[in-house]
C-alpha atoms as a PDB file:
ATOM      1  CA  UNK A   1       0.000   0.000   0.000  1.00  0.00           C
ATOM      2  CA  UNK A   2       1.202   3.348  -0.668  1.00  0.00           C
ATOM      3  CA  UNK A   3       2.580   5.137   2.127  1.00  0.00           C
ATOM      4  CA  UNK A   4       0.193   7.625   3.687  1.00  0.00           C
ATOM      5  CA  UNK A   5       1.418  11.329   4.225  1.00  0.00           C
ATOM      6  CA  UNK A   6       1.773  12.912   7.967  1.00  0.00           C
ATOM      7  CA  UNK A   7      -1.024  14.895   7.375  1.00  0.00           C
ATOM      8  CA  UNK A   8      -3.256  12.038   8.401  1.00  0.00           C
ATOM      9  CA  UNK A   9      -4.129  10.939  12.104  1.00  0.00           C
ATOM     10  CA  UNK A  10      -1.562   8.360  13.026  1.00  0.00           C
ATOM     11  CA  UNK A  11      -3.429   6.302  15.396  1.00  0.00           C
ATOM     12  CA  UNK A  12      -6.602   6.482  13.123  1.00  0.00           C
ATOM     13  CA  UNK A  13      -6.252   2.975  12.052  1.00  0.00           C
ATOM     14  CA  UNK A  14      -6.302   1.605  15.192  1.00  0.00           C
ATOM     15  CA  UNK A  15      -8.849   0.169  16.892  1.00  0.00           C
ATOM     16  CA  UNK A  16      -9.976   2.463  19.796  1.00  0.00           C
ATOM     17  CA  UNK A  17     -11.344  -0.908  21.713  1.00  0.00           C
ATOM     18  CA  UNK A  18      -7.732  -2.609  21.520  1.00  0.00           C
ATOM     19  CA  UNK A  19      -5.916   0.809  22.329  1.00  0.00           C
ATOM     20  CA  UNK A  20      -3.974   0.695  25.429  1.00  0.00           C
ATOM     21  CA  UNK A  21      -4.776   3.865  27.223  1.00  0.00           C
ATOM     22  CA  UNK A  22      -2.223   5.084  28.406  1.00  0.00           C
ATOM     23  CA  UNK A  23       0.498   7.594  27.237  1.00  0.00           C
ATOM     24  CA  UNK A  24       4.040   6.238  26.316  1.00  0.00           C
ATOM     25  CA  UNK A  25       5.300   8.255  23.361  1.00  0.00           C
ATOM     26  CA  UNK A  26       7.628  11.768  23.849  1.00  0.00           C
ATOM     27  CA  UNK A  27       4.668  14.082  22.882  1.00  0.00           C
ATOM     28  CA  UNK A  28       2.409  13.790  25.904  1.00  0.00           C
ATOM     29  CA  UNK A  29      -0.163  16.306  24.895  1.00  0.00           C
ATOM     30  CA  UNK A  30      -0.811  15.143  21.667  1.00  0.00           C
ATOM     31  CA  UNK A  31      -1.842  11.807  22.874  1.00  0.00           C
ATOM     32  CA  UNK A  32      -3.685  12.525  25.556  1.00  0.00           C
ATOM     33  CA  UNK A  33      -5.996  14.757  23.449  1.00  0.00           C
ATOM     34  CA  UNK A  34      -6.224  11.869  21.260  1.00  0.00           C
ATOM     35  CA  UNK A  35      -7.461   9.506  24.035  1.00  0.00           C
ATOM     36  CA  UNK A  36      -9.963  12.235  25.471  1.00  0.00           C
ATOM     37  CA  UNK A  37     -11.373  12.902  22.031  1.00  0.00           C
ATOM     38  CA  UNK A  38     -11.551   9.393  21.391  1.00  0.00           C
ATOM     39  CA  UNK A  39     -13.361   8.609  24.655  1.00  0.00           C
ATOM     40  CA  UNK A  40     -15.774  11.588  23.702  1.00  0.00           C
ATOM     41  CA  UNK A  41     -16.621   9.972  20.866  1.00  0.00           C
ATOM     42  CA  UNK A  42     -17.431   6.811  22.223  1.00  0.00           C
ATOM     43  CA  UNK A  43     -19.729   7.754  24.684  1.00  0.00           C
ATOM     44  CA  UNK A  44     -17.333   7.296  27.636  1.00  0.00           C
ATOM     45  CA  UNK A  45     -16.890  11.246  28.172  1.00  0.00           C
ATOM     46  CA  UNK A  46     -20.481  12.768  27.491  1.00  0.00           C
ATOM     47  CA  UNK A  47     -22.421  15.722  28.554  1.00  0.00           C
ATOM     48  CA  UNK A  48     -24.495  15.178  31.764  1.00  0.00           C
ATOM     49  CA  UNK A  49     -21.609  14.355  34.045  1.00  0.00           C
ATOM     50  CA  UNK A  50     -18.731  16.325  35.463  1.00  0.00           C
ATOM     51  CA  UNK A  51     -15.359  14.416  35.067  1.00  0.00           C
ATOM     52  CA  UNK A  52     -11.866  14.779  37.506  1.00  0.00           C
ATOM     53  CA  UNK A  53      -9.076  15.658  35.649  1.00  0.00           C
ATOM     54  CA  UNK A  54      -6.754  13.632  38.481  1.00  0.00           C
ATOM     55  CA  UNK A  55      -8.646  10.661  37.488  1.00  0.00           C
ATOM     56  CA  UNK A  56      -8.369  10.716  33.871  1.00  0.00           C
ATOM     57  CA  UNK A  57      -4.443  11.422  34.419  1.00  0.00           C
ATOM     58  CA  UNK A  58      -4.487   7.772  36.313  1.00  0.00           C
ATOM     59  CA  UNK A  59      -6.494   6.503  33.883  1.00  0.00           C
ATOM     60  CA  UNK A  60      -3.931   7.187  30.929  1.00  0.00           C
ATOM     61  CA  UNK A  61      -0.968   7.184  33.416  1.00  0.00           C
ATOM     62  CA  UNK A  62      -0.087  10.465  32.942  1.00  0.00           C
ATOM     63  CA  UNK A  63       0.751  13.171  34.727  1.00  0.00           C
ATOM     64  CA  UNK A  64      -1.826  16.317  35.295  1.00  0.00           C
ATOM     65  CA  UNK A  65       0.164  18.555  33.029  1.00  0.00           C
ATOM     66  CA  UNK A  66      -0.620  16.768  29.897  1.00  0.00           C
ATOM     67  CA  UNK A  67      -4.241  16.476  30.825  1.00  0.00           C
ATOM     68  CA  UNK A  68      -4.775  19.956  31.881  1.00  0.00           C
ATOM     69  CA  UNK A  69      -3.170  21.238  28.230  1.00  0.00           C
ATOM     70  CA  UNK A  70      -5.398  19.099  26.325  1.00  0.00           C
ATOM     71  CA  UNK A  71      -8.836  19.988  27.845  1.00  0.00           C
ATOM     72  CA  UNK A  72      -7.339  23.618  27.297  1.00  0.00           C
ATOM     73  CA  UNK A  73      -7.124  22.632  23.683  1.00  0.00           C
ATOM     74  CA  UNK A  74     -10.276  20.945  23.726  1.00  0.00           C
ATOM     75  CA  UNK A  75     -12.155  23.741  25.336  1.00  0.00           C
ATOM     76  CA  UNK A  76     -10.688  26.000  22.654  1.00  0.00           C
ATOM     77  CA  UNK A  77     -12.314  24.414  20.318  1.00  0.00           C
ATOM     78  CA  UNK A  78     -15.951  24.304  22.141  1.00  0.00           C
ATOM     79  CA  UNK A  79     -15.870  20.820  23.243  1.00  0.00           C
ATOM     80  CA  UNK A  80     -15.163  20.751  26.790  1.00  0.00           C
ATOM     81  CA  UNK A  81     -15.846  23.058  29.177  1.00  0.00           C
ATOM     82  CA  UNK A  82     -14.070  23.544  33.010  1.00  0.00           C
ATOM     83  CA  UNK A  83     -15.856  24.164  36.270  1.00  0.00           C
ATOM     84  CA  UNK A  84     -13.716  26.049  38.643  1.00  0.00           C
ATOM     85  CA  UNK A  85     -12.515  23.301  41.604  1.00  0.00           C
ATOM     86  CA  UNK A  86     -14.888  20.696  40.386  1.00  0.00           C
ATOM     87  CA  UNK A  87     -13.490  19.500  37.085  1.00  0.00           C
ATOM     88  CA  UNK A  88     -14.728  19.543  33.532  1.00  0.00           C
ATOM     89  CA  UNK A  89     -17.676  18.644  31.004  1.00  0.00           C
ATOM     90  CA  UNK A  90     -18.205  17.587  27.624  1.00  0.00           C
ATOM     91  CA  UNK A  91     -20.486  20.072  25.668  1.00  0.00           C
ATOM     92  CA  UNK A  92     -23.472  19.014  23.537  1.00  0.00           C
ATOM     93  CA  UNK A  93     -23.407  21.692  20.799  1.00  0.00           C
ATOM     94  CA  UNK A  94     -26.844  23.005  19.555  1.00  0.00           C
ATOM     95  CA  UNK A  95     -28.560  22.195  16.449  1.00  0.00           C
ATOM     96  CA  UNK A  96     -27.801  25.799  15.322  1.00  0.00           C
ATOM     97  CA  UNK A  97     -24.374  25.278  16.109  1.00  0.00           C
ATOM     98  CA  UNK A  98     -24.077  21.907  13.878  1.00  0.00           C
ATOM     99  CA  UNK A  99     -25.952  23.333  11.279  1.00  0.00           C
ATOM    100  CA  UNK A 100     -23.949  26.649  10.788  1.00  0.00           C
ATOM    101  CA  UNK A 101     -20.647  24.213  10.913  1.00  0.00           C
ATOM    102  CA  UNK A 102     -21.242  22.152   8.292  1.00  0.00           C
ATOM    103  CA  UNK A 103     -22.795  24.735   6.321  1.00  0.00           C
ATOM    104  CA  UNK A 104     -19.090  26.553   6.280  1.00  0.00           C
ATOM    105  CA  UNK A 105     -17.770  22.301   5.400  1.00  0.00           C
ATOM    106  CA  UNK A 106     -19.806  22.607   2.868  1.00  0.00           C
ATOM    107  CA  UNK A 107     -18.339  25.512   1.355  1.00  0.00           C
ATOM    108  CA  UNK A 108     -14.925  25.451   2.436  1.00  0.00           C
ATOM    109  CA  UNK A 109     -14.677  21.889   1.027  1.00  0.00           C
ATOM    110  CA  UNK A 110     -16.361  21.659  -2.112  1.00  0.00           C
ATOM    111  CA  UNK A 111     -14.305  24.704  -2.945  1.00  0.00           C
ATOM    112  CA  UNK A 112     -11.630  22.739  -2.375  1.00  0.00           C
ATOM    113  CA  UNK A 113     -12.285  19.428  -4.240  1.00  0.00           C
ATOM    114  CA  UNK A 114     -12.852  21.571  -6.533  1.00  0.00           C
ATOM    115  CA  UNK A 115     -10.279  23.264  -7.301  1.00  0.00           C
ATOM    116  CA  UNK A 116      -7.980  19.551  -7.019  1.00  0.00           C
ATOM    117  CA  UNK A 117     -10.175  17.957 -10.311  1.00  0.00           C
ATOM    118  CA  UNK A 118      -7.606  17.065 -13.051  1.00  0.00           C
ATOM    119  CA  UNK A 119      -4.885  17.892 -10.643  1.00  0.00           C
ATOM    120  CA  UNK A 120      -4.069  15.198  -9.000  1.00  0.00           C
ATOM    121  CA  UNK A 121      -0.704  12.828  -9.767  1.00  0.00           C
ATOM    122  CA  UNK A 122      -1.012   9.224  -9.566  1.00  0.00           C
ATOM    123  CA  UNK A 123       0.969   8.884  -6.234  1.00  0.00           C
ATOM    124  CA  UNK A 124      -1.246  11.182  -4.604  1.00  0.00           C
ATOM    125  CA  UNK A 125      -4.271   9.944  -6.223  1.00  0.00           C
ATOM    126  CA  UNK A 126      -3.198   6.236  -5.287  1.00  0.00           C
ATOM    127  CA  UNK A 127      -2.862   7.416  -1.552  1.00  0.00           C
ATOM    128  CA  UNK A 128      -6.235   9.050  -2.210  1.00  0.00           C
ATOM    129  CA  UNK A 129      -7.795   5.260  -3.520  1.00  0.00           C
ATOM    130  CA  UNK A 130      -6.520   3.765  -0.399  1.00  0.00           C
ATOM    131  CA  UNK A 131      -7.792   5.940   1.999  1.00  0.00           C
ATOM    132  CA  UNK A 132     -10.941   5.677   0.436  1.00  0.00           C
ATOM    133  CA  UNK A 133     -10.923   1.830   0.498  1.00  0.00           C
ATOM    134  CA  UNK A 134      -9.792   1.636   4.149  1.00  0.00           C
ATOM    135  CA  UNK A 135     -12.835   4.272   5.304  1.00  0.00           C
ATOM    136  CA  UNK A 136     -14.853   1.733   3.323  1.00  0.00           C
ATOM    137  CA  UNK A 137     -13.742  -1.456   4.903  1.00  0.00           C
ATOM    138  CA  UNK A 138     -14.334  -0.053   8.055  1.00  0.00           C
ATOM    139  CA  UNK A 139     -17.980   1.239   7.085  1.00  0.00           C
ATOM    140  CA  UNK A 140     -18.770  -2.547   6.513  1.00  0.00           C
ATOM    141  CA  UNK A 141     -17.439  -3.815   9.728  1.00  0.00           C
ATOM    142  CA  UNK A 142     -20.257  -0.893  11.001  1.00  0.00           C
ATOM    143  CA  UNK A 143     -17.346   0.782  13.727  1.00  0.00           C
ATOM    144  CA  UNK A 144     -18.432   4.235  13.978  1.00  0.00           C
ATOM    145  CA  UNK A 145     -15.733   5.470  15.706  1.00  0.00           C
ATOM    146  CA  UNK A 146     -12.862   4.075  13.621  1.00  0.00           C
ATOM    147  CA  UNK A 147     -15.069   5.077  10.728  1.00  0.00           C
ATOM    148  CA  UNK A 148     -15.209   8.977  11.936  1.00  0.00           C
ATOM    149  CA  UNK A 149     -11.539   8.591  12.374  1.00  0.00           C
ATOM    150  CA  UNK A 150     -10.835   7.528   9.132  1.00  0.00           C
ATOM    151  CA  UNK A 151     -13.122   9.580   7.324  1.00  0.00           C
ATOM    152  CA  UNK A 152     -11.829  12.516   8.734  1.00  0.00           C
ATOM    153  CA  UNK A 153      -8.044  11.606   6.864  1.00  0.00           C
ATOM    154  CA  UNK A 154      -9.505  11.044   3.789  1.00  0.00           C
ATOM    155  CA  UNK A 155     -11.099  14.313   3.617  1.00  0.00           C
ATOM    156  CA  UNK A 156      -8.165  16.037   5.265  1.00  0.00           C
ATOM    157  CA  UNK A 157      -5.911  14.750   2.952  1.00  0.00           C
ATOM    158  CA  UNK A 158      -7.919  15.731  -0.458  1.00  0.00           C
ATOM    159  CA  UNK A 159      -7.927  19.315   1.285  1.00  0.00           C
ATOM    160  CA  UNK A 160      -4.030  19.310   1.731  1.00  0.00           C
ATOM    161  CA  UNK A 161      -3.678  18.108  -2.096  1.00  0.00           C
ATOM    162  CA  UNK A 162      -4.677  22.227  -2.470  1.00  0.00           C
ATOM    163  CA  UNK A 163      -1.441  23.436  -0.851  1.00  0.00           C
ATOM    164  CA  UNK A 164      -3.537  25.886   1.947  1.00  0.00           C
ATOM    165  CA  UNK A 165      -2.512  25.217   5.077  1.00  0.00           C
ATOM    166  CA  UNK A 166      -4.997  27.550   6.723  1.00  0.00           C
ATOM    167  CA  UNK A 167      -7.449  25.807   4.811  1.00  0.00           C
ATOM    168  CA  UNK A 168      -6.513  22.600   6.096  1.00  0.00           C
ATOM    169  CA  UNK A 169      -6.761  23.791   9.516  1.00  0.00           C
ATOM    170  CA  UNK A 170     -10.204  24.935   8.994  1.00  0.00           C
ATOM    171  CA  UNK A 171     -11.120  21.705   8.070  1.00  0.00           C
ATOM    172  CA  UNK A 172      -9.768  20.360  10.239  1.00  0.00           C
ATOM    173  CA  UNK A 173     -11.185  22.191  12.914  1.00  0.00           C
ATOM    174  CA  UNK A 174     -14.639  22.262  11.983  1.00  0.00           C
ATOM    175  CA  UNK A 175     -14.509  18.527  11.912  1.00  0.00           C
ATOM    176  CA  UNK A 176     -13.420  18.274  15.245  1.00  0.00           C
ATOM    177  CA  UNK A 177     -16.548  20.626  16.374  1.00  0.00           C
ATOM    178  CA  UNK A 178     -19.027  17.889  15.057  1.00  0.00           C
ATOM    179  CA  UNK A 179     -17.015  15.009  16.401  1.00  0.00           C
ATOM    180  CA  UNK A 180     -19.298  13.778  19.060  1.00  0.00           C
ATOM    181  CA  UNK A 181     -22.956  13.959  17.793  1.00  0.00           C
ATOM    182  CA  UNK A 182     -24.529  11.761  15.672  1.00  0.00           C
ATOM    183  CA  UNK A 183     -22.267   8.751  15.713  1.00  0.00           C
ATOM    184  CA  UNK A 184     -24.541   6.375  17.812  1.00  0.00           C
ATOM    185  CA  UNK A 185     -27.311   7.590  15.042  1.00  0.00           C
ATOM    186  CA  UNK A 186     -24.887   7.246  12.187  1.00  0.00           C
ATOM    187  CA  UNK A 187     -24.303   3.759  13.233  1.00  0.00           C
ATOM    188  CA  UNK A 188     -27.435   2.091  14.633  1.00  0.00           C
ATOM    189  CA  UNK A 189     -28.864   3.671  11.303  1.00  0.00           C
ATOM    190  CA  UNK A 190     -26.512   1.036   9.122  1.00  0.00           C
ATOM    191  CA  UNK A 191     -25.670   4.003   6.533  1.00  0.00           C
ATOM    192  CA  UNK A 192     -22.082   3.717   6.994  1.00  0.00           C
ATOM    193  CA  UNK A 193     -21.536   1.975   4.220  1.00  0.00           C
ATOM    194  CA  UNK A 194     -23.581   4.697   1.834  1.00  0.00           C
ATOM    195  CA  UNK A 195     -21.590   7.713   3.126  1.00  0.00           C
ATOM    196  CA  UNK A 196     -18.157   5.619   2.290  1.00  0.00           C
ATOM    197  CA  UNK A 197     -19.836   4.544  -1.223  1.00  0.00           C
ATOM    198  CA  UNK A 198     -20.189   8.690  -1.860  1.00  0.00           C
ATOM    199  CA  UNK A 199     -16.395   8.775  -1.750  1.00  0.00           C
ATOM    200  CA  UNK A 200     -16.254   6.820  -4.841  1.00  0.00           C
ATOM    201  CA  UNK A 201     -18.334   8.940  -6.980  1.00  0.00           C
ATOM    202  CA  UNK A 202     -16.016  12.091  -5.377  1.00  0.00           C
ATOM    203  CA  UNK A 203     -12.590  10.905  -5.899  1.00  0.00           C
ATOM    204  CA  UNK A 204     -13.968   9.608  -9.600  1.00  0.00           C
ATOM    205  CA  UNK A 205     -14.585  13.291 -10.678  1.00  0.00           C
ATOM    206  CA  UNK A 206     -11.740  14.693  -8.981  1.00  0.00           C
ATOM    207  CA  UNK A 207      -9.203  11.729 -11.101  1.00  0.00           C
ATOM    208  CA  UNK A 208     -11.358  13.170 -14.390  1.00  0.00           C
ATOM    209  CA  UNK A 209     -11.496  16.639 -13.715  1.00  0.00           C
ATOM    210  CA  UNK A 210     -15.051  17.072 -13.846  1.00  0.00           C
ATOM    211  CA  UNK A 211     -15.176  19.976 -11.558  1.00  0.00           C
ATOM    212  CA  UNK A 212     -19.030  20.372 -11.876  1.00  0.00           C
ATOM    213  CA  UNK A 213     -20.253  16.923 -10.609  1.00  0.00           C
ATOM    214  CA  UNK A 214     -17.688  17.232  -8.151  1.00  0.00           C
ATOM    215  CA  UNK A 215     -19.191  19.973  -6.524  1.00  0.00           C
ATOM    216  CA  UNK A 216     -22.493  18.130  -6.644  1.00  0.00           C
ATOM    217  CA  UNK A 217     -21.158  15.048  -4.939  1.00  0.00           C
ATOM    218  CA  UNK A 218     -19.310  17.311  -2.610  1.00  0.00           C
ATOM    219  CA  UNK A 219     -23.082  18.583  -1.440  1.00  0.00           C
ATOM    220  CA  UNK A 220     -24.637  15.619  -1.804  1.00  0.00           C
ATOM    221  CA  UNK A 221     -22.400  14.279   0.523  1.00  0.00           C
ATOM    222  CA  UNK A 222     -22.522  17.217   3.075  1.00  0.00           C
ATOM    223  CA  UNK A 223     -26.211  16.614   2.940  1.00  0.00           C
ATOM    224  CA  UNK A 224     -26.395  13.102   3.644  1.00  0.00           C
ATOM    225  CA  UNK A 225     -24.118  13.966   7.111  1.00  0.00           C
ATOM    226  CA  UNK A 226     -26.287  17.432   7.884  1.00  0.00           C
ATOM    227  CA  UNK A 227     -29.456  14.371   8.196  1.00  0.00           C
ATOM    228  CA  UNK A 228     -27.218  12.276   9.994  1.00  0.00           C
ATOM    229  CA  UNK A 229     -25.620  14.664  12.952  1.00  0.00           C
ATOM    230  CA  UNK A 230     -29.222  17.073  13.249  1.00  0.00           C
ATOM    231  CA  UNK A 231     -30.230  14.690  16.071  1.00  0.00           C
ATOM    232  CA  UNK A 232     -33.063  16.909  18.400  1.00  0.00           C
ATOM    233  CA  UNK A 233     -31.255  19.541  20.262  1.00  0.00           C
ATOM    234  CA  UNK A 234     -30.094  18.403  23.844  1.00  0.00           C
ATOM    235  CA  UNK A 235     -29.860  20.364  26.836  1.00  0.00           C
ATOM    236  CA  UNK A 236     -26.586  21.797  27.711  1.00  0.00           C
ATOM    237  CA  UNK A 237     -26.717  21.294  31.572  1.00  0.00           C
ATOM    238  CA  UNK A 238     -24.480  19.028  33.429  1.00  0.00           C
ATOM    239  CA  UNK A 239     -25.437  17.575  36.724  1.00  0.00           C
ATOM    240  CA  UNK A 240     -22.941  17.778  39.124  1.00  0.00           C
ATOM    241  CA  UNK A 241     -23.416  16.449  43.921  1.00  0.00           C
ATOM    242  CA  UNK A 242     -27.315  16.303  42.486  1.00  0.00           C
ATOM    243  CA  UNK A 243     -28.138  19.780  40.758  1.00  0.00           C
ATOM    244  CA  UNK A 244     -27.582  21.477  37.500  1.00  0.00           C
ATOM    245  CA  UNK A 245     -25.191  23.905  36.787  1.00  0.00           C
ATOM    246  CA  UNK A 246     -25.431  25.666  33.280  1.00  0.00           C
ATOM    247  CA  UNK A 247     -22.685  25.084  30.607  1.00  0.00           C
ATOM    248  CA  UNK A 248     -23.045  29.499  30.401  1.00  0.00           C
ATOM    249  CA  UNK A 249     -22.063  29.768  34.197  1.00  0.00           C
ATOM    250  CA  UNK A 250     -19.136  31.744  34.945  1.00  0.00           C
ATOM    251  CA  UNK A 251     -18.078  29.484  37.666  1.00  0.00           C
ATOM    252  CA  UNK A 252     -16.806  27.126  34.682  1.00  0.00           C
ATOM    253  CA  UNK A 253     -14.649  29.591  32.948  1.00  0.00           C
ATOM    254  CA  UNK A 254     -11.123  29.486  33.149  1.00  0.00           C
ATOM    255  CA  UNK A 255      -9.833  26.097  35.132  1.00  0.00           C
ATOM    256  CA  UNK A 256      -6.118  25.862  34.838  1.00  0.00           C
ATOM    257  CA  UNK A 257      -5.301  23.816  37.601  1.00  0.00           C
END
């Protein structure tokens, strides 16, 4: 198989249920902010319950540092949120939220498969092919999570293939805002396997250069997920020693320690 550029997420192909958790590499960081994201996804960290920072740090075995930088990260980018001498949340972003996000996908991407069509050389198109092939594999075995995972390189990578960095980071980003909802839906729906079949029809125009229908399959596709993720709005609260303290309260602005 052709050898798959940096841009992707290394631990993507690996199974999040046979991961070790815990955090053994230089970059400390990096992978715990993997872990927690992962967990997020899977429904182990979810909005309703106030988590301990010193107990996810024994969880990975890691040290607090690592932990705390993360959730910074991940609160930078809306999904977590801290509560001052209590710990932290996961946040449940609103429909409108969801909506406007993968509106600006939308745009931002088809722009950009766009303006790859008929550009493509064979190495990158071949690392393109197996991408694709892997995030379909995976649809079949029905694994949402390794699916999301997996997804997410594919399209990352056809968005570096424009040479925008700040591009990529967008895209990047505004995947990562959409990361948690939907997946139990996407799943227990059995339509994994006809998002990954939309790739083909994609990376098809892109190889021939026909810019229009890839703009088509480009919405099509943004569609089919804006169905999948608009689950009914849920309530931002989080309960925490038996009440409810809003996700908007002050108190849980600005935990660093």
């Amino acid at each position: 198989m052709t050898e798959v550029p940096a841009i992707v997420d290394e631990m993507a192909s690996t199974s999040f249920a046979h991961r070790k958790k815990s955090v053994t590499r230089t970059n400390f960081k990096d992978q715990v902010f993997v872990l927690i994201r992962d967990e997020i996804m899977a429904g182990i960290l979810k909005p309703g319950t106030v988590y301990s920072m010193g107990d996810l740090a024994t969880r990975y075995g890691a040290s607090r540092t690592p932990v705390r930088e993360a959730l910074i990260e991940l609160e930078s980018k809306g999904i977590v949120r801290f509560f001052r001498g209590v710990g932290f949340g996961v946040i449940a972003p609103s429909s409108e939220y969801l909506r406007d996000t993968l509106q600006l996908r939308e745009i931002l991407e088809t722009h950009a498969m766009v303006s790859i069509a008929g550009q493509l050389t064979t190495a990158e198109y071949q690392v393109a092919h197996d991408l694709m092939m892997e995030v379909h594999e995976i649809a079949l075995s029905n694994d949402a999570i390794r699916y999301r995972k997996m997804d997410y390189n594919f399209h990352v990578y056809l968005a570096s293939l424009t040479g925008n960095d700040r591009l990529v980071s967008l895209v990047q980003e505004l995947r990562d805002t959409q990361m948690m909802p939907g997946l139990n839906q996407i799943a227990s729906a059995g339509n994994l396997v006809e998002r990954s079949s939309q790739h083909f029809k994609i990376l098809d125009a892109i190889k021939s250069g026909d810019a229009k229908n890839v703009a088509v399959y480009m919405g099509s596709h943004i569609s089919f997920s804006r169905e999948s993720f608009l689950a009914p709005e849920k309530s931002n609260r989080i309960e925490t020693m038996g009440t409810y303290t809003s996700y908007d309260s002050p108190v849980g602005r600005g935990l660093r320690d």
